[in-house]
N, C-alpha and C. Protein backbone atom coordinates (compact mmCIF):
# COMPACT_ATOMS: atom_id res chain seq x y z
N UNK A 1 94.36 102.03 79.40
CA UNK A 1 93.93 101.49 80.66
C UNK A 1 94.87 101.98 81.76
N UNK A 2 94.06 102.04 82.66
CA UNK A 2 94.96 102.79 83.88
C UNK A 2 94.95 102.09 85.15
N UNK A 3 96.53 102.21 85.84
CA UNK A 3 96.33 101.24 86.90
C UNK A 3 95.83 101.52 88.52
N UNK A 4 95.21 100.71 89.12
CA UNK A 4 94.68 101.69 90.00
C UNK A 4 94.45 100.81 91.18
N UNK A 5 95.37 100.73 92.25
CA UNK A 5 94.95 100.02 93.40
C UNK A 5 93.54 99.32 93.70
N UNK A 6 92.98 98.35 94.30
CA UNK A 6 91.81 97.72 94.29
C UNK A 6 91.38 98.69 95.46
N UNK A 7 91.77 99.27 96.47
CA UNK A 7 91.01 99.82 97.32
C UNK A 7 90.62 101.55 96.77
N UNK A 8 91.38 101.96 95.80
CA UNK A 8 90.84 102.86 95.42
C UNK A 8 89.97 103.07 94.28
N UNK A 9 89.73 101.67 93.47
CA UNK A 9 88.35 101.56 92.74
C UNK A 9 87.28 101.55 93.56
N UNK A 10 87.65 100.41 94.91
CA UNK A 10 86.42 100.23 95.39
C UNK A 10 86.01 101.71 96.28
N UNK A 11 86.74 102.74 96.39
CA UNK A 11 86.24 104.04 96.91
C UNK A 11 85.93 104.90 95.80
N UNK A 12 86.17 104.94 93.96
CA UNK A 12 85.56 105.05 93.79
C UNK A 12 84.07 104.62 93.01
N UNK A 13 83.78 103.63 93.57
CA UNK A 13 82.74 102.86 93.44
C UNK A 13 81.40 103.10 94.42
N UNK A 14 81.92 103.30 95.40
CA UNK A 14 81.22 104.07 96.58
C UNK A 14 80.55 105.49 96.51
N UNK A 15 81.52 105.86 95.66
CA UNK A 15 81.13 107.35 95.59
C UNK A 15 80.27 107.66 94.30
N UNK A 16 80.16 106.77 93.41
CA UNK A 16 79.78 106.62 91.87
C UNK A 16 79.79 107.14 91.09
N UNK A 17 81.83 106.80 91.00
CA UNK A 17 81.81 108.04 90.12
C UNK A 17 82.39 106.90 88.70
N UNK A 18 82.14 105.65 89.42
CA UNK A 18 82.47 104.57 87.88
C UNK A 18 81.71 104.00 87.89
N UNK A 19 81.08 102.72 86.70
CA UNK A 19 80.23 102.19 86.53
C UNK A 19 80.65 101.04 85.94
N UNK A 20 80.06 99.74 86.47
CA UNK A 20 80.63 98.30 85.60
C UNK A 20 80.71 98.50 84.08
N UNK A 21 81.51 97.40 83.44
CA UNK A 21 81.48 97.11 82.78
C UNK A 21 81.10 95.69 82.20
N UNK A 22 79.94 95.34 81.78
CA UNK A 22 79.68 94.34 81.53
C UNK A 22 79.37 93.60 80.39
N UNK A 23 79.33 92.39 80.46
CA UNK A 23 78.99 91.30 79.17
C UNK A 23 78.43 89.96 79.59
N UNK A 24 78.25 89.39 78.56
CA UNK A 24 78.49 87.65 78.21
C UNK A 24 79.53 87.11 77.47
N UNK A 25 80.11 85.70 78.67
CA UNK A 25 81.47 85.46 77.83
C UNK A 25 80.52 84.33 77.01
N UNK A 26 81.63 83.52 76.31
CA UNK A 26 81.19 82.66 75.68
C UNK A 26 80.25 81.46 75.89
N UNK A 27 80.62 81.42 77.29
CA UNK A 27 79.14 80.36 78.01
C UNK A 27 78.03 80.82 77.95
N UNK A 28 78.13 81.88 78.06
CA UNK A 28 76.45 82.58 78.57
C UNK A 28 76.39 82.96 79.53
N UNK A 29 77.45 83.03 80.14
CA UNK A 29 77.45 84.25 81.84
C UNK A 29 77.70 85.16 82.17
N UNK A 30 76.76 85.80 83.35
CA UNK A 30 77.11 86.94 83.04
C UNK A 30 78.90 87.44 83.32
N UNK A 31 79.14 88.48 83.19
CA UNK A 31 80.65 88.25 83.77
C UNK A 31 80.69 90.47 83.72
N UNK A 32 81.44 90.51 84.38
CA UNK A 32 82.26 91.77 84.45
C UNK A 32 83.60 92.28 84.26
N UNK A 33 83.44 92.92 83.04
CA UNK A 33 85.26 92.68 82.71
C UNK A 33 86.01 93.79 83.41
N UNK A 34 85.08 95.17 83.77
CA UNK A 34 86.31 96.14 84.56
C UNK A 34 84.99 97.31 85.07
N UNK A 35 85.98 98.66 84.81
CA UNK A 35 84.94 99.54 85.09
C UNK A 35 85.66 100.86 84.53
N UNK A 36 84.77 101.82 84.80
CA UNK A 36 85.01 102.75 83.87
C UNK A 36 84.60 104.03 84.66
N UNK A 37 84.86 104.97 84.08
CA UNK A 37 84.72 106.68 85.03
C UNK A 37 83.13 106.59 84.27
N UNK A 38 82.63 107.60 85.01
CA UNK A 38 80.96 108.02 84.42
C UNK A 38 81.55 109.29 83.87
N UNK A 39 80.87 109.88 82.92
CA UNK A 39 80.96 110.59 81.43
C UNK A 39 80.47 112.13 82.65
N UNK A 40 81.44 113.05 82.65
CA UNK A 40 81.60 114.22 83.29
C UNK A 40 82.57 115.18 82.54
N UNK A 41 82.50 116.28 82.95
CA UNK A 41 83.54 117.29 82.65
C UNK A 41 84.89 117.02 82.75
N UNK A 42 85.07 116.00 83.56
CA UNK A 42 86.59 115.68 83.89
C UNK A 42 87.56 115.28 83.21
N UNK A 43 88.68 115.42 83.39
CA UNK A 43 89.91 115.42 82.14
C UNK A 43 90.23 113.06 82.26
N UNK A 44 89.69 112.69 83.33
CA UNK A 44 89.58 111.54 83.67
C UNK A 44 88.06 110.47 83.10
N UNK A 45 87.64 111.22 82.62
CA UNK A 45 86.23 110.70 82.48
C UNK A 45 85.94 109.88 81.29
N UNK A 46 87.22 109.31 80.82
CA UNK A 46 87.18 108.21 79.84
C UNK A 46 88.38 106.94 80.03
N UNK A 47 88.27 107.11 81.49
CA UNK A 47 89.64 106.16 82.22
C UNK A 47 89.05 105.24 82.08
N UNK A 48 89.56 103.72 81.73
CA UNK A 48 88.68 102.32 81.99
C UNK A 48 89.83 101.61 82.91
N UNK A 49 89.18 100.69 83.85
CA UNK A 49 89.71 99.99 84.23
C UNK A 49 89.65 98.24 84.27
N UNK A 50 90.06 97.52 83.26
CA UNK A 50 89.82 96.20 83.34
C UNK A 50 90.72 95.13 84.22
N UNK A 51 90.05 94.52 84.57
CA UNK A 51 90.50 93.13 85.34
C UNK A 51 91.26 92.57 84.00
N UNK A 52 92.31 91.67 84.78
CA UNK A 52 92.61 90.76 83.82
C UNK A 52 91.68 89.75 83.13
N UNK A 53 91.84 88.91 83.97
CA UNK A 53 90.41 87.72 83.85
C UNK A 53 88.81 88.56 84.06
N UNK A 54 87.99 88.39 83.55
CA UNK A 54 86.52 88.67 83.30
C UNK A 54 85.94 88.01 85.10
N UNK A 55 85.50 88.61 85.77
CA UNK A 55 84.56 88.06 87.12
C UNK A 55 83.13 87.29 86.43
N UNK A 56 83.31 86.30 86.90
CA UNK A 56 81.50 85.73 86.82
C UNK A 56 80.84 86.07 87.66
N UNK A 57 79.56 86.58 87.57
CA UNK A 57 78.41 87.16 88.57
C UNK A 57 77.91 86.13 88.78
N UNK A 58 77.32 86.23 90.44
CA UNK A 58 76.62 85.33 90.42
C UNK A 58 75.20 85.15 89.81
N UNK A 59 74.56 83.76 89.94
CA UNK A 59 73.58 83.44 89.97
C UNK A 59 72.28 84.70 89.98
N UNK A 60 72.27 84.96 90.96
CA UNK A 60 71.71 86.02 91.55
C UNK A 60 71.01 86.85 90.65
N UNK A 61 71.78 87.57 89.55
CA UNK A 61 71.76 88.37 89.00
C UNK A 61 71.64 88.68 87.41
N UNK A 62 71.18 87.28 87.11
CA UNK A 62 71.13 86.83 85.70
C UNK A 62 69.96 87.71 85.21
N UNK A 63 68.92 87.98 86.22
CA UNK A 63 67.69 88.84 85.60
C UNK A 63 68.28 90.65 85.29
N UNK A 64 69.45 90.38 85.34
CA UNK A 64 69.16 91.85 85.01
C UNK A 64 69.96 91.85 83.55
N UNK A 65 69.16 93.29 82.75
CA UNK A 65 69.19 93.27 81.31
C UNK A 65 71.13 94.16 81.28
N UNK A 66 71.38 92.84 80.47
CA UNK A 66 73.03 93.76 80.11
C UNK A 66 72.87 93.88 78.64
């Protein structure tokens, strides 16, 4: 795991060059534990990056298939 300032995930998040990482914790919610590079030629393209604690998603977004 690699460490990586929050403003420079969220640029590259923008650019899409990572993609969530997601689950269900033990309640049944959804949650997001980090993120990860998208699968390219790059010598970086198996970097993950996890949060400590898991984010709960909201509400919102329960319809979508994880």
């Amino acid at each position: 795991m690699s460490k990586l300032s929050p403003t420079k995930i969220q640029k590259l998040i923008a650019k899409g060059r990572v993609v969530p990482v997601l689950g269900r914790n033990e309640k049944g919610e959804n949650v997001i534990y980090g993120y990860r590079r998208k699968n390219n030629r790059s010598t970086k393209s198996h970097e993950q990056y996890m949060f400590v604690e898991p984010v709960v998603l909201d509400k919102a977004v329960e319809n979508v298939k994880i």
